[in-house]
N, C-alpha and C. Protein backbone atom coordinates (compact mmCIF):
# COMPACT_ATOMS: atom_id res chain seq x y z
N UNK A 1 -79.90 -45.06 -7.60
CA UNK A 1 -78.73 -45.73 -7.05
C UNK A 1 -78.60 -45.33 -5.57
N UNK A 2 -78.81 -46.43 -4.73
CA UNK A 2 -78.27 -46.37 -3.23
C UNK A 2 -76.81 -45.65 -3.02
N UNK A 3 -76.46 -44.20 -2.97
CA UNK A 3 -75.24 -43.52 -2.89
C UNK A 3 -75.05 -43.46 -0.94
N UNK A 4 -74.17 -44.05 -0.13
CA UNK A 4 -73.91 -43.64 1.26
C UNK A 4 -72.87 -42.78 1.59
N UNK A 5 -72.72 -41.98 1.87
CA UNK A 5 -71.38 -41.59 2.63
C UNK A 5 -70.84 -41.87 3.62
N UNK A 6 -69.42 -42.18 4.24
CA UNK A 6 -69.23 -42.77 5.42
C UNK A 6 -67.81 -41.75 5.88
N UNK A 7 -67.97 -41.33 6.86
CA UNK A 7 -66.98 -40.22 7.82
C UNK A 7 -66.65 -40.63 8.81
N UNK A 8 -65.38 -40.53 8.77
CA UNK A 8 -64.29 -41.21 10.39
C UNK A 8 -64.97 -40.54 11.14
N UNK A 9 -64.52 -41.46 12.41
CA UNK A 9 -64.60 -40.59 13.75
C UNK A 9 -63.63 -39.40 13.68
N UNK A 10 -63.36 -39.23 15.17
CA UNK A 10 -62.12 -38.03 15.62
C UNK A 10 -62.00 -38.23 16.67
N UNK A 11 -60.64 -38.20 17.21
CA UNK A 11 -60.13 -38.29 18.43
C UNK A 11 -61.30 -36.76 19.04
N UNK A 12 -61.08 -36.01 19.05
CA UNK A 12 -62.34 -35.00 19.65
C UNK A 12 -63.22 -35.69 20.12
N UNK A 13 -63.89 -35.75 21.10
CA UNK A 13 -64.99 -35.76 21.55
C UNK A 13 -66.09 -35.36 22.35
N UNK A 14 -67.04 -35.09 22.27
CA UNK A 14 -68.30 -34.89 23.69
C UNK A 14 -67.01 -35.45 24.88
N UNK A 15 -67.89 -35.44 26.03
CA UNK A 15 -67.36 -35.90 27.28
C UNK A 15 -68.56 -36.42 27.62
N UNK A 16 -70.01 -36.59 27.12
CA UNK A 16 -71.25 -37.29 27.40
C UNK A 16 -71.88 -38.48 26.62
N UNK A 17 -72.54 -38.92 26.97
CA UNK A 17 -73.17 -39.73 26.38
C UNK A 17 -73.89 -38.66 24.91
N UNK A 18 -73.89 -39.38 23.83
CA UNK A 18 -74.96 -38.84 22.98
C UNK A 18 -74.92 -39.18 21.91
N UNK A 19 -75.83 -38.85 20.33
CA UNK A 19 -75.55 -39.33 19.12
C UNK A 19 -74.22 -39.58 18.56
N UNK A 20 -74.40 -40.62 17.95
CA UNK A 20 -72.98 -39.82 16.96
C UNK A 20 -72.56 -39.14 16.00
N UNK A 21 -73.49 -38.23 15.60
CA UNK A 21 -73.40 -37.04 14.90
C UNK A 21 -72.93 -36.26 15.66
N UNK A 22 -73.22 -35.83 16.91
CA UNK A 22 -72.94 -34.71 17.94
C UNK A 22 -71.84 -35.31 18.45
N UNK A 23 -71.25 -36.19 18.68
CA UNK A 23 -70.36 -37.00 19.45
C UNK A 23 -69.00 -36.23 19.06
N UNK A 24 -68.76 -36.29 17.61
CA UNK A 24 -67.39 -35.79 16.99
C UNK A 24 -67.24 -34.32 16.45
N UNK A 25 -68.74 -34.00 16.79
CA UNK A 25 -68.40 -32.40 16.65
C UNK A 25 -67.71 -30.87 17.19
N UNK A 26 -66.81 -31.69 18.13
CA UNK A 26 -65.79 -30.89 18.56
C UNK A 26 -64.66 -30.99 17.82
N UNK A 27 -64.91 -31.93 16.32
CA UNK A 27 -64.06 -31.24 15.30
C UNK A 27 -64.34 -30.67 14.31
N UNK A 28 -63.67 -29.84 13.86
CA UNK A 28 -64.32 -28.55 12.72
C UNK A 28 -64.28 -29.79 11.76
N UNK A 29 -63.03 -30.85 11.41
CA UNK A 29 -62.97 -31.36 10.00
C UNK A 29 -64.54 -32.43 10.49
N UNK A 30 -65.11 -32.58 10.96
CA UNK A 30 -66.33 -33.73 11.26
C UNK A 30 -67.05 -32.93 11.07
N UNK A 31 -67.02 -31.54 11.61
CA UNK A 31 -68.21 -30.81 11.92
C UNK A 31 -68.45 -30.27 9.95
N UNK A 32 -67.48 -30.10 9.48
CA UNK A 32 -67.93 -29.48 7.81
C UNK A 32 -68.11 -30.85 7.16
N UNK A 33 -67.44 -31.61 7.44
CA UNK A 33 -67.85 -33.38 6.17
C UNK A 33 -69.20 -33.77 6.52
N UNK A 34 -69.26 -33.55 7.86
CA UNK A 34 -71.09 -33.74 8.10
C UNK A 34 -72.33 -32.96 7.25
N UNK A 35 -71.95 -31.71 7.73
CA UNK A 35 -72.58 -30.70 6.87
C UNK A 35 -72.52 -30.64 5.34
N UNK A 36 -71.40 -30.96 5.09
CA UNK A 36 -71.42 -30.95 3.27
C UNK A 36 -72.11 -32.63 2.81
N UNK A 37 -71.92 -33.53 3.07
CA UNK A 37 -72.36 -34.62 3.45
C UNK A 37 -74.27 -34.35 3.68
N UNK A 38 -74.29 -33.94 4.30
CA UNK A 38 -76.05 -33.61 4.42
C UNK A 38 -76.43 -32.89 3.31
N UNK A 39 -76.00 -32.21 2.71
CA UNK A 39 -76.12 -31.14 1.33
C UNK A 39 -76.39 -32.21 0.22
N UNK A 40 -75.48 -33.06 0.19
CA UNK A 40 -74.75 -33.74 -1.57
C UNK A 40 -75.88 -34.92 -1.77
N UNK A 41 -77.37 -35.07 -1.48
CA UNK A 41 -77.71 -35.86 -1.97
C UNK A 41 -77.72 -37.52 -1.97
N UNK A 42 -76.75 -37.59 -0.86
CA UNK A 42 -76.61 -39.27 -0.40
C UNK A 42 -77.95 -39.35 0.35
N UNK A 43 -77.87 -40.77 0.06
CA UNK A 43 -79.29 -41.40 0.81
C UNK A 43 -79.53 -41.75 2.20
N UNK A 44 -77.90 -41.92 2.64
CA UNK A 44 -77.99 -41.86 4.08
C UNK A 44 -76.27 -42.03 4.16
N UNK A 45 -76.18 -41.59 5.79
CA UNK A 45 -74.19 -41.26 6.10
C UNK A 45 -74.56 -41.74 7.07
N UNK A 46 -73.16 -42.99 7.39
CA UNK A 46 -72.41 -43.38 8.70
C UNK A 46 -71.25 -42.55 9.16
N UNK A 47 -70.94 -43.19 10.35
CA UNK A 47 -69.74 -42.75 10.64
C UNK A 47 -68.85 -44.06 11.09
N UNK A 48 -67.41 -44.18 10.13
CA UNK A 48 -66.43 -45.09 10.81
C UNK A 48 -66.09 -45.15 12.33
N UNK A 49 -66.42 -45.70 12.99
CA UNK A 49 -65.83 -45.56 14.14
C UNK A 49 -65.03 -46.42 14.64
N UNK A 50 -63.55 -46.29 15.83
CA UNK A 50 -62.96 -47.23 16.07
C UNK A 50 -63.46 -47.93 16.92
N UNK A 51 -64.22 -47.99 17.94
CA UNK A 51 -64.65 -48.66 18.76
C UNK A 51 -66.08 -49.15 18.53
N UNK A 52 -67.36 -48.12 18.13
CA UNK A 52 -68.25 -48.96 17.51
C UNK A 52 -68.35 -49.96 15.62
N UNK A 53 -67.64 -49.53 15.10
CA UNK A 53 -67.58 -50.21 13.67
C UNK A 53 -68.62 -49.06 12.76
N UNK A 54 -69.10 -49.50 12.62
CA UNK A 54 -70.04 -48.91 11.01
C UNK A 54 -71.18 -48.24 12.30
N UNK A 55 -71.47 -47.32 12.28
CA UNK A 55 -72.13 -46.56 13.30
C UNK A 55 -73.15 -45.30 12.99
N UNK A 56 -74.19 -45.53 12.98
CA UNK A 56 -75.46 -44.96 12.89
C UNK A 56 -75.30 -43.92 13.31
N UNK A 57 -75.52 -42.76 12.46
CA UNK A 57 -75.29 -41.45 13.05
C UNK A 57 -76.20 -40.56 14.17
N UNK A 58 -77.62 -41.58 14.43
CA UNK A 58 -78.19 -40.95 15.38
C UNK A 58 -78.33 -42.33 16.53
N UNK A 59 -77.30 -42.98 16.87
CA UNK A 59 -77.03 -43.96 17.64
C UNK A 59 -76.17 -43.00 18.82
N UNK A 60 -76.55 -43.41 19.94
CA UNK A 60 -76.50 -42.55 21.34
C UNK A 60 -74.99 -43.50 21.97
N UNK A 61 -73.66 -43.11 21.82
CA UNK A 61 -72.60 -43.99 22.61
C UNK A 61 -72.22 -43.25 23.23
N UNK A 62 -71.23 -43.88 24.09
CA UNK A 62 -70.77 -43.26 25.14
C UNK A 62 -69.04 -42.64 24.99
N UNK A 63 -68.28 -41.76 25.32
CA UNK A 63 -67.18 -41.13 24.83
C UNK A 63 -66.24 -42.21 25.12
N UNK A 64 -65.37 -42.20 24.41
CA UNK A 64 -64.09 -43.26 24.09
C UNK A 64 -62.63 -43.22 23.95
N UNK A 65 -62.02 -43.77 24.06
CA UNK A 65 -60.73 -43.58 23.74
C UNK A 65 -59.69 -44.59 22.84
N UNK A 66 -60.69 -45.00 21.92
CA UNK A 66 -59.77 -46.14 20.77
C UNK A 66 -59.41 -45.40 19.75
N UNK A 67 -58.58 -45.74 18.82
CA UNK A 67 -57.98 -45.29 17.51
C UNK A 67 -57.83 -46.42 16.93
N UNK A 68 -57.62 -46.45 15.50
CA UNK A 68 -57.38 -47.05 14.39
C UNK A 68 -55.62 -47.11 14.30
N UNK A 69 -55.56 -46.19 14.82
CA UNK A 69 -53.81 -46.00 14.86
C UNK A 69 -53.05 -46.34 15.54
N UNK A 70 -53.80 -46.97 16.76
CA UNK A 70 -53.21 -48.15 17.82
C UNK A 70 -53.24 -49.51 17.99
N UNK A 71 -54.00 -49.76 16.32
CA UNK A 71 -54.35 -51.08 16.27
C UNK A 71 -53.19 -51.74 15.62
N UNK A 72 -53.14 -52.74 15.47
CA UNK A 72 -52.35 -53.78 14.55
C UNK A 72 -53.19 -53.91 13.49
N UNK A 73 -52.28 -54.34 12.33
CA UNK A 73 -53.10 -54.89 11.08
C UNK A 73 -53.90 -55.15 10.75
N UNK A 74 -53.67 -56.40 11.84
CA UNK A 74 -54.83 -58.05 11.89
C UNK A 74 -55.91 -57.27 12.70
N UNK A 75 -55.47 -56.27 13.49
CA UNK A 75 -56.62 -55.64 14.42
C UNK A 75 -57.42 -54.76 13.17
N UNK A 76 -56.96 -53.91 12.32
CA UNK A 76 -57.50 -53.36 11.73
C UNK A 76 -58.39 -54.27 10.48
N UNK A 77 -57.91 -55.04 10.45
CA UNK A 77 -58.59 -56.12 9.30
C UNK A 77 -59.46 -56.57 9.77
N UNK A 78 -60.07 -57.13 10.95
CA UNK A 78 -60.87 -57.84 11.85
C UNK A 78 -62.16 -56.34 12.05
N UNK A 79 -61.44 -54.83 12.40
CA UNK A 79 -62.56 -54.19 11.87
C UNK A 79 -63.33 -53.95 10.80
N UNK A 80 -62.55 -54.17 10.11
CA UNK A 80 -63.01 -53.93 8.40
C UNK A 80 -63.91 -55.08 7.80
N UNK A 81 -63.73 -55.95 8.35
CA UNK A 81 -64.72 -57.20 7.75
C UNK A 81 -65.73 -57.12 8.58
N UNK A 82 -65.85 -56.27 10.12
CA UNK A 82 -67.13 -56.62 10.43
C UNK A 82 -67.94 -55.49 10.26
N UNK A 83 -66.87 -54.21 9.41
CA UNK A 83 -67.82 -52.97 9.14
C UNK A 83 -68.52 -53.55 7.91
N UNK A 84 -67.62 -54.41 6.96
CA UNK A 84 -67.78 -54.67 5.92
C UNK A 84 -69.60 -55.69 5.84
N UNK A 85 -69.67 -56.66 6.98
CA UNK A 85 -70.53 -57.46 6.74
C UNK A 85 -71.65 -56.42 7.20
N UNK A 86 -71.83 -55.35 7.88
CA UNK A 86 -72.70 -54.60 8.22
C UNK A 86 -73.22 -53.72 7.05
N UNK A 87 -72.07 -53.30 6.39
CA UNK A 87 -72.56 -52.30 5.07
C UNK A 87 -73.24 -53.34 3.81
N UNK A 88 -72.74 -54.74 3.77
CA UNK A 88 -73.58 -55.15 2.96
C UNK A 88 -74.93 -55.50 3.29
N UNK A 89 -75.48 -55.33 4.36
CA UNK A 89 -76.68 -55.10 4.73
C UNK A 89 -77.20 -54.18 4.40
N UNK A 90 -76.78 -53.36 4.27
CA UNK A 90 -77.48 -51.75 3.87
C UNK A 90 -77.44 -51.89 2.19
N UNK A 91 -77.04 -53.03 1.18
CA UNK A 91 -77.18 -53.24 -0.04
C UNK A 91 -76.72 -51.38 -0.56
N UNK A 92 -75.79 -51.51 -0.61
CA UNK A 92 -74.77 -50.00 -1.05
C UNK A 92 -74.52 -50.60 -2.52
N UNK A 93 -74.97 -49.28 -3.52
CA UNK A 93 -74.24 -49.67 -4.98
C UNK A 93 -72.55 -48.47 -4.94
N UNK A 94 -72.97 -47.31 -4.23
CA UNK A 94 -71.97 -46.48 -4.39
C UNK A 94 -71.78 -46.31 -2.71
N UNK A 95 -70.44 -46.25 -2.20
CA UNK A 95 -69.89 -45.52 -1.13
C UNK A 95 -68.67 -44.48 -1.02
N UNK A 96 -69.07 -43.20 -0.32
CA UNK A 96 -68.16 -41.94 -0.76
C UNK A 96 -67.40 -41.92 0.54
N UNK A 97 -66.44 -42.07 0.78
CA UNK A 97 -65.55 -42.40 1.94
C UNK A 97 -64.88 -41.19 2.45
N UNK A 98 -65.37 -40.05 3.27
CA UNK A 98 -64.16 -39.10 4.56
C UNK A 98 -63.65 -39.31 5.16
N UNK A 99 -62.83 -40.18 5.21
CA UNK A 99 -62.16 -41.04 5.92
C UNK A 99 -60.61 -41.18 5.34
N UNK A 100 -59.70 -41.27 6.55
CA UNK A 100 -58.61 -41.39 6.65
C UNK A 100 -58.08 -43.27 6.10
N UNK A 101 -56.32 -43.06 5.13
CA UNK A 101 -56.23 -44.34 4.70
C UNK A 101 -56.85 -45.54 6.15
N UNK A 102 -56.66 -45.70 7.07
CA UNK A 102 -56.41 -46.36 8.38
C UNK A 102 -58.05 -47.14 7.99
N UNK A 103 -58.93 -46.21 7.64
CA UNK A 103 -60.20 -47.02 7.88
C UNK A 103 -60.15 -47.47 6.65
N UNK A 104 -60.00 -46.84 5.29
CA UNK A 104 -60.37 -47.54 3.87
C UNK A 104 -59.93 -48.90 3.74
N UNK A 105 -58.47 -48.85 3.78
CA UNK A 105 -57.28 -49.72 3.33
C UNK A 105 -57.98 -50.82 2.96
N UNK A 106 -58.09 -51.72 4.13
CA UNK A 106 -58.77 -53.22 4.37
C UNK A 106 -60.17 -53.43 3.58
N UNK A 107 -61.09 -52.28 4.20
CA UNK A 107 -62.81 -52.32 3.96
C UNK A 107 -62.44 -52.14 2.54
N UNK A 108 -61.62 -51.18 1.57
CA UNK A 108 -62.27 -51.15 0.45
C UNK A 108 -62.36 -52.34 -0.75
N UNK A 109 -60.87 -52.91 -0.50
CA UNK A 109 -61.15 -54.12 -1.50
C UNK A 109 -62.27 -55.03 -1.48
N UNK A 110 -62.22 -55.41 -0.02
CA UNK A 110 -63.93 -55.93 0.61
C UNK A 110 -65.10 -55.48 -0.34
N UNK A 111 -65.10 -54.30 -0.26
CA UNK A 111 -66.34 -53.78 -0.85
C UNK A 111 -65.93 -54.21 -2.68
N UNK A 112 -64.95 -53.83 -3.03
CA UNK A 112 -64.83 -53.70 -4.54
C UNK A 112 -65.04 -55.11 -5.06
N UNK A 113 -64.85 -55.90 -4.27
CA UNK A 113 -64.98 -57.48 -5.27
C UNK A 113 -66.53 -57.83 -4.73
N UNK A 114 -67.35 -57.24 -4.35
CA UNK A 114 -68.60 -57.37 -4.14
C UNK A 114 -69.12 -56.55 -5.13
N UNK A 115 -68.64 -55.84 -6.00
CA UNK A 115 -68.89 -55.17 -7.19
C UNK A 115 -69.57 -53.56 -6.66
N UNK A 116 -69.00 -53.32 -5.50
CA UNK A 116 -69.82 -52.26 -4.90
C UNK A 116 -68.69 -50.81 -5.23
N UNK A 117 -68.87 -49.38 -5.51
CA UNK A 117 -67.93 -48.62 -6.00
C UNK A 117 -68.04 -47.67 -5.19
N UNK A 118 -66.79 -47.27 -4.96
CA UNK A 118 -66.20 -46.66 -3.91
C UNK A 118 -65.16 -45.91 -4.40
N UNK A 119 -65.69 -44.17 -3.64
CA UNK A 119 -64.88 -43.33 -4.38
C UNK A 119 -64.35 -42.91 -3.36
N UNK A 120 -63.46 -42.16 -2.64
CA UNK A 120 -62.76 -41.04 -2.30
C UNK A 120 -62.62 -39.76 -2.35
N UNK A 121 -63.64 -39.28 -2.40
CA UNK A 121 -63.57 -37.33 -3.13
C UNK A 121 -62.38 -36.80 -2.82
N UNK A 122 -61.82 -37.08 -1.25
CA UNK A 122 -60.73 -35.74 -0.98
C UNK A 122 -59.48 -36.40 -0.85
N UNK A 123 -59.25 -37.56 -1.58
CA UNK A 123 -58.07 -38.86 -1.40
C UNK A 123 -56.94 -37.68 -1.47
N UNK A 124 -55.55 -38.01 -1.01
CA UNK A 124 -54.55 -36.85 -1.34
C UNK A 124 -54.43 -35.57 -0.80
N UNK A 125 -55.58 -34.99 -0.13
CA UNK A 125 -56.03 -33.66 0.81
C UNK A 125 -55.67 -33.66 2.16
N UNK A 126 -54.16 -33.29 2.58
CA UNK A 126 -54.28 -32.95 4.17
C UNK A 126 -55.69 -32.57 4.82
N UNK A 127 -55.47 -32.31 5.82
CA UNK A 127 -56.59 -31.76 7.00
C UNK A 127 -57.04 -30.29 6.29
N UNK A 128 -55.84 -29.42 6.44
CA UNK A 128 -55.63 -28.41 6.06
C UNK A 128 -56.71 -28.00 4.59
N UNK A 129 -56.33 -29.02 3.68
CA UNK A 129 -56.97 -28.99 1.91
C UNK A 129 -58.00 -29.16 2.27
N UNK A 130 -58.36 -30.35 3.36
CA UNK A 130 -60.45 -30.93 3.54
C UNK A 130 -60.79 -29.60 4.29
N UNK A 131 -60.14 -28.83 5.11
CA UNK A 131 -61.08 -27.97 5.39
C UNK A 131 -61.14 -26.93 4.68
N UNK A 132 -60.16 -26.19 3.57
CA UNK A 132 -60.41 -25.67 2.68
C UNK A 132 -61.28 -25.73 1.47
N UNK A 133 -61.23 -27.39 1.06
CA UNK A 133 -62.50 -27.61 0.30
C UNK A 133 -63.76 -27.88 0.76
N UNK A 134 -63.88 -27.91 2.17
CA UNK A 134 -65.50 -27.86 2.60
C UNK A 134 -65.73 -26.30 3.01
N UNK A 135 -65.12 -25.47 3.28
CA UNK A 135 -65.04 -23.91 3.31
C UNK A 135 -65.37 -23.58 1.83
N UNK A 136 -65.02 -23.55 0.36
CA UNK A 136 -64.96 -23.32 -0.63
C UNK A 136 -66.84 -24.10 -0.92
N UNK A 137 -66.61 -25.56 -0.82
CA UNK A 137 -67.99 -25.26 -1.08
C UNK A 137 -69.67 -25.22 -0.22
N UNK A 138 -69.05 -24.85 0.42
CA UNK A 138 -70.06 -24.56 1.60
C UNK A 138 -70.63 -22.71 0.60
N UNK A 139 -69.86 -21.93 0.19
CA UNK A 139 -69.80 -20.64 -0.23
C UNK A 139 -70.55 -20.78 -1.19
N UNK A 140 -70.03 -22.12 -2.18
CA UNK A 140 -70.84 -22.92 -3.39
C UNK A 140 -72.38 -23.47 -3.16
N UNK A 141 -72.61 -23.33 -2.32
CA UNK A 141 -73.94 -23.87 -1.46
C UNK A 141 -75.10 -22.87 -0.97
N UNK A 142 -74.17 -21.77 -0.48
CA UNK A 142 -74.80 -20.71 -0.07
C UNK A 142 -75.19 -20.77 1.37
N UNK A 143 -74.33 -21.43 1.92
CA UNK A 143 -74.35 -21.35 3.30
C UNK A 143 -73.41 -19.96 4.06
């Protein structure tokens, strides 16, 4: 089974040009969902982003200043269908979402009536809880 993971951006950023793996790692919560995320066996991880959409984690952009949280609705819906037509390219049976409600909301029904399943591991977890449960099993890991 094609399993992906997909992880918000973060207002944090580089101040350079570079991947976008490295891009958001001036946040601890990006910097551990990445890392636990590389551990768990998915076949490959994006990252949500507000300004690029569905975004290749070793894709080179340049630093930004959009949010999801400055958008309107219709603005946020208009991202979600074009992250959406991008991920069904990648033929996903399962997607594991680190991501804040702002990016799911729209994209997930998208995905669910395409019969595609989509979980949430840390749904309900402040900042605070995600970095406690990627601390906890990072220990579980042996890192």
């Amino acid at each position: 089974m094609t399993r992906i993971a997909l992880v918000s951006c973060t207002k944090l950023k580089k101040d350079y040009p570079c991947s976008g793996q490295e891009m958001y790692l001036e946040s601890q919560l990006f910097k551990k969902a990445s890392d636990y995320i590389s551990k768990r066996g998915y076949n490959e991880w994006y990252i949500l982003s507000a300004k690029y959409g569905l975004l290749n984690k070793d894709t080179v952009i340049e630093p930004y200043d959009i949010t999801l949280n400055n958008m309107s609705a219709e603005q946020r819906k208009e991202w979600s269908r074009d992250v959406f037509d991008k991920l069904l390219k990648l033929s996903p049976k399962q997607l594991d979402f680190f991501a804040g409600k702002k990016y799911r909301e729209y994209l997930i029904p998208l995905l669910e009536k395409e019969g595609i399943l989509c979980n949430i591991p840390l749904e309900g977890k402040g900042i605070g809880e995600q970095l406690k449960f990627y601390k906890e099993q990072s220990g579980l890991l042996g890192d």
